[in-house]
Protein backbone atom coordinates (compact mmCIF):
# COMPACT_ATOMS: atom_id res chain seq x y z
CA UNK A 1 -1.02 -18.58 -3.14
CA UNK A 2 -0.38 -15.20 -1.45
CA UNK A 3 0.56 -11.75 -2.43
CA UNK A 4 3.77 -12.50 -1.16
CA UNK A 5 4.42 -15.80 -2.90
CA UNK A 6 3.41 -13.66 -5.92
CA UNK A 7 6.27 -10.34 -5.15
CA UNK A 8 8.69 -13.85 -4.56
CA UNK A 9 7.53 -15.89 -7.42
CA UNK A 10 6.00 -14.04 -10.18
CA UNK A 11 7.46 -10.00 -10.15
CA UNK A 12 10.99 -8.93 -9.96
CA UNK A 13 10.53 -6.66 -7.22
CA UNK A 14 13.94 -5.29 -7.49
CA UNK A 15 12.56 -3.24 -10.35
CA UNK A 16 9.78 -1.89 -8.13
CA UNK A 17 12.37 -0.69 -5.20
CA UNK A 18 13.54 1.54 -7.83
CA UNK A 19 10.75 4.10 -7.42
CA UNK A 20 11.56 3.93 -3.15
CA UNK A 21 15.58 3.80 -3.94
CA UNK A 22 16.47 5.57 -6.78
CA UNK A 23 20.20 4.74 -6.44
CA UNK A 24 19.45 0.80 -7.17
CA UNK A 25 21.01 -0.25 -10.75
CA UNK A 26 18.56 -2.44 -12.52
CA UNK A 27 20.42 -2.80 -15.37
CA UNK A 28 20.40 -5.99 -15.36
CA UNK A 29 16.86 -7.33 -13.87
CA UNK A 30 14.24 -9.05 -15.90
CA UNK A 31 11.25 -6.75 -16.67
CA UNK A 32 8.50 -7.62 -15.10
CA UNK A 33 5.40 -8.68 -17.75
CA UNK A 34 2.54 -7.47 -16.03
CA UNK A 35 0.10 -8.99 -18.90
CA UNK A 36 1.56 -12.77 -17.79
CA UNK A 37 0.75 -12.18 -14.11
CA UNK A 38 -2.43 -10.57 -14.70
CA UNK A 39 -4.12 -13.34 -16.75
CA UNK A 40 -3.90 -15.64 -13.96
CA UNK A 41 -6.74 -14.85 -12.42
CA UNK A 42 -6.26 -15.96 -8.67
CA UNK A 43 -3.31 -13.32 -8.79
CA UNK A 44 -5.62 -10.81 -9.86
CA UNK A 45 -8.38 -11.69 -7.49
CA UNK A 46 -5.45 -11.88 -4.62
CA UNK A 47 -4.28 -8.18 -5.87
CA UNK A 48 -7.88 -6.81 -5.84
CA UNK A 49 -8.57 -8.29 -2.28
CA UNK A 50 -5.18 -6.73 -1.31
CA UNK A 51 -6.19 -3.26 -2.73
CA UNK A 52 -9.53 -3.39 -0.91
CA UNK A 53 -8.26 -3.84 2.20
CA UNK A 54 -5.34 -1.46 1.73
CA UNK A 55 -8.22 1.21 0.69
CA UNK A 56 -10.19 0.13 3.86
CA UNK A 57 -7.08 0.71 6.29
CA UNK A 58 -6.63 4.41 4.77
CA UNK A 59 -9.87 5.20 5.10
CA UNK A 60 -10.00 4.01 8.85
CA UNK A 61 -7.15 5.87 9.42
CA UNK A 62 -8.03 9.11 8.09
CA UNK A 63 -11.63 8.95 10.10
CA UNK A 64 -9.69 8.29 13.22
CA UNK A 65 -7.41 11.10 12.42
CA UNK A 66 -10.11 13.32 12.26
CA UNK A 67 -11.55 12.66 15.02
CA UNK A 68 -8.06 12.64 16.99
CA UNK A 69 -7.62 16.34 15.20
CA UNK A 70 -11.34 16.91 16.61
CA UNK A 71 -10.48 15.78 20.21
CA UNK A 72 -7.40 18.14 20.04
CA UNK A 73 -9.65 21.30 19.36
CA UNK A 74 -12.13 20.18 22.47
CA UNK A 75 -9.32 19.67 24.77
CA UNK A 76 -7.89 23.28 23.58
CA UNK A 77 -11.53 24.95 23.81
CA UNK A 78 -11.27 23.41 27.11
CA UNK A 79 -8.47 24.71 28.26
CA UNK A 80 -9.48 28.00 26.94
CA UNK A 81 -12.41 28.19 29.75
CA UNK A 82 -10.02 27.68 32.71
C-alpha cells in the first residue's frame, strides 16, 4: 500500500481539488469518512511517514534558501568594493 493507492482507493479526491479549484461541482461526490481511513493503521503510519518527509523537504528548502539569499548579499558586498 502507498499514499497513492490510498488518494485512488480509499479518499474521493475530487472533494479535495475543491480547495485548489473552486469552480469544481461536487455535488454529487461521496464524502470522504476520514474516521474509516484513519483506523487502518498502515494508512495512518503511511500518512505520518508522508508528512515527515514533506516537513523534512520544507525545511531543506528554506535552509538552502537562506543561504542562497546569504550568497546574494556577499556577491553584492562584493561588487560594492570594485
Amino acid at each position: 500500500m502507498c499514499i497513492d493507492a490510498i488518494i485512488v482507493n480509499d479518499v474521493n479526491f475530487v472533494r479535495l481539488l475543491k480547495i485548489m479549484e473552486p469552480n469544481i461541482n461536487i455535488d454529487n461526490e461521496s464524502k470522504n469518512n476520514y474516521n474509516l481511513i484513519l483506523n487502518n493503521q498502515k494508512i495512518k503510519n503511511l500518512l505520518a511517514l508522508k508528512l515527515s518527509l514533506t516537513y523534512s523537504a520544507i525545511k531543506y528548502r528554506q535552509e538552502f534558501g537562506d543561504e542562497i539569499d546569504d550568497l546574494i548579499q556577499l556577491v553584492k558586498l562584493e561588487l560594492q568594493r570594485e
